[in-house]
C-alpha atoms as a PDB file:
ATOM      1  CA  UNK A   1      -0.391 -37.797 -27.052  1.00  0.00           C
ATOM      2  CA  UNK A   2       2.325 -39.951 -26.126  1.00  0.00           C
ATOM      3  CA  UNK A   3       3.072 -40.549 -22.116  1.00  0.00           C
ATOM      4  CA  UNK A   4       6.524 -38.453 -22.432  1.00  0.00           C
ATOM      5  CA  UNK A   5       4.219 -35.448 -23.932  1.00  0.00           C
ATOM      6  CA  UNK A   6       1.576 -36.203 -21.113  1.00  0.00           C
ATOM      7  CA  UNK A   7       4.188 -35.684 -18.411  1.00  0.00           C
ATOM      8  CA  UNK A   8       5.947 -32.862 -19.850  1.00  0.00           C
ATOM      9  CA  UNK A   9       2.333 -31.014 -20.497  1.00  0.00           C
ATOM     10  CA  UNK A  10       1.588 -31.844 -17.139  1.00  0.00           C
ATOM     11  CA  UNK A  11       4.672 -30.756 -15.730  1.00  0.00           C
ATOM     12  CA  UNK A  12       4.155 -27.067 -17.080  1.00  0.00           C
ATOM     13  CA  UNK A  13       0.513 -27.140 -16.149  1.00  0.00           C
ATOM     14  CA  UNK A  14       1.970 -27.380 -12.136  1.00  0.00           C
ATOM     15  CA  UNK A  15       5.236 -24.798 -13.065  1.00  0.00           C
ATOM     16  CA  UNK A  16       2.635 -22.463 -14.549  1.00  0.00           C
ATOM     17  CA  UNK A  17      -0.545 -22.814 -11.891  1.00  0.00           C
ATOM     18  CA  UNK A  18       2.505 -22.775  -8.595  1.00  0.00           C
ATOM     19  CA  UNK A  19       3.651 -19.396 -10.759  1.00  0.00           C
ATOM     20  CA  UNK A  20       0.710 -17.924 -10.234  1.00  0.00           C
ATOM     21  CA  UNK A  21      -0.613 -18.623  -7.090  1.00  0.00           C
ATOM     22  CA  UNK A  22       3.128 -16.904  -5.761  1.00  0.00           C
ATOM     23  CA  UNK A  23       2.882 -14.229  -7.762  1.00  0.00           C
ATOM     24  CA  UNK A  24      -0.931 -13.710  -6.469  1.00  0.00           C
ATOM     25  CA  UNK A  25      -0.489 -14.348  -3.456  1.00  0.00           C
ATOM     26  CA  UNK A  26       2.314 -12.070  -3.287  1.00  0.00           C
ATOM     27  CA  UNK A  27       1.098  -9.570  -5.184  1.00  0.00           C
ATOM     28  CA  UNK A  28      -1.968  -9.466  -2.792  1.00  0.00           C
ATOM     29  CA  UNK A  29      -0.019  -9.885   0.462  1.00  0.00           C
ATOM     30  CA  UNK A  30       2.220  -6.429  -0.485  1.00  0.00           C
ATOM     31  CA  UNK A  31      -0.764  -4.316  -0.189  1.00  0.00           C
ATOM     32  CA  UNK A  32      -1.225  -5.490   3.577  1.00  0.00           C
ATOM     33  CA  UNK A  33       2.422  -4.544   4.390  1.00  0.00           C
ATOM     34  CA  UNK A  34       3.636  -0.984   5.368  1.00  0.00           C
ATOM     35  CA  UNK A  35       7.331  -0.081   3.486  1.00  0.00           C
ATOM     36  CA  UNK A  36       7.076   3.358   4.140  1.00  0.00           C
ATOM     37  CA  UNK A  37       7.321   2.933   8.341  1.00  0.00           C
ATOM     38  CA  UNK A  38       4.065   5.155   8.845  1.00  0.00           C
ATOM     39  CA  UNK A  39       1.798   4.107  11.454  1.00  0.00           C
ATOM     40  CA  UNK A  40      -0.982   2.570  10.404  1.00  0.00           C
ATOM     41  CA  UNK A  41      -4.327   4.273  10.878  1.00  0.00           C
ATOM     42  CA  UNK A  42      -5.537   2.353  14.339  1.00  0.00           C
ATOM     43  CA  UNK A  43      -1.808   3.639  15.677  1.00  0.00           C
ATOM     44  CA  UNK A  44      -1.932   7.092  14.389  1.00  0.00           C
ATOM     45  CA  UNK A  45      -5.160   7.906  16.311  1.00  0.00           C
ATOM     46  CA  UNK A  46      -3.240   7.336  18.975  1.00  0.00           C
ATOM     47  CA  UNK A  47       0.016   9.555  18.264  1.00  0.00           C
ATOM     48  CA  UNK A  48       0.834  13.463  18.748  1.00  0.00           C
ATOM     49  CA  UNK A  49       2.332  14.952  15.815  1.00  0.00           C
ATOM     50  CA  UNK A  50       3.769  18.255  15.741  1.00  0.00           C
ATOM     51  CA  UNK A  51       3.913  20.058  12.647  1.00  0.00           C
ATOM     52  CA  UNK A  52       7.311  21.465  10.872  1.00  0.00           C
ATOM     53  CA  UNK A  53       5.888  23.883   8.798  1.00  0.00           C
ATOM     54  CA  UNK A  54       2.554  25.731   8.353  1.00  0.00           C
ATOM     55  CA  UNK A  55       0.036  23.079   7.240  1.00  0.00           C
ATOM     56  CA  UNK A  56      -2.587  24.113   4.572  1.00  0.00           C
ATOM     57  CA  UNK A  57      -6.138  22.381   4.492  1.00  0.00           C
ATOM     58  CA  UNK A  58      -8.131  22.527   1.596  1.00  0.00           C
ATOM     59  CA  UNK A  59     -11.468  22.003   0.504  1.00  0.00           C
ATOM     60  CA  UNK A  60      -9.977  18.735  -1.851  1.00  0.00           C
ATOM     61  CA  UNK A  61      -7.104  16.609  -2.585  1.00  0.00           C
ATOM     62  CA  UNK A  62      -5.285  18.681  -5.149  1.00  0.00           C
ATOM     63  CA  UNK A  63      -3.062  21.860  -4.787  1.00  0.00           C
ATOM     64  CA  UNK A  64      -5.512  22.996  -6.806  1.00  0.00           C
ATOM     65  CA  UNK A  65      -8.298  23.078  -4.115  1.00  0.00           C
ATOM     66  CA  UNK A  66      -8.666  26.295  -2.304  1.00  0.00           C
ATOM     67  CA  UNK A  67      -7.458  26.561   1.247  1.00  0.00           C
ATOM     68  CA  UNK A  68      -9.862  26.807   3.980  1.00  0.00           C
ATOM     69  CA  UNK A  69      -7.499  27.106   7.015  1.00  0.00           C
ATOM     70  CA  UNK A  70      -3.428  26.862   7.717  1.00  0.00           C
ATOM     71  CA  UNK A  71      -2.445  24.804  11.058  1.00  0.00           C
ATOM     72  CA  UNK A  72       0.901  26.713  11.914  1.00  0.00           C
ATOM     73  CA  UNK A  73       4.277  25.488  12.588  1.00  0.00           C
ATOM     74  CA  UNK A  74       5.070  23.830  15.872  1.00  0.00           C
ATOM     75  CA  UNK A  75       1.207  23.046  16.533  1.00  0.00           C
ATOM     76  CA  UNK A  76       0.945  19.700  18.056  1.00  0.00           C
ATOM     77  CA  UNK A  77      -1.876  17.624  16.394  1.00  0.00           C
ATOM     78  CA  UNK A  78      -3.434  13.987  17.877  1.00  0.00           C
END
């Protein structure tokens, strides 16, 4: 390999290694952030919400789960 080839492999060796490390490390630091303006669990503990419309909870996570009670409209919940 001639020195002009060594620098030029070398040279995309750094583009393509800094690349990744920002997309990583981006990538990685999204999941910590909060788009959606929620509060995050430590903060909601500490909040009162009050419901707008009757609130079904079910036995699962799906729809498809049967209901086992209905928190109605206007109840405040902590």
């Amino acid at each position: 390999m001639t020195e002009v080839n060594k620098q030029r492999f070398y040279k995309k060796l750094a583009v393509t290694g800094l690349a990744f490390t920002l997309v990583g490390a981006g990538t990685l630091g999204l999941h910590s952030l909060n788009f959606t303006g929620e509060p995050t669990v430590a903060s909601a503990a500490a909040e009162t919400y009050t419901t707008t419309a009757n609130l079904n909870i079910r036995s699962g996570p799906s729809t498809s789960n049967a209901i086992i009670a209905t928190v109605k409209q206007g109840t405040q919940l902590t």
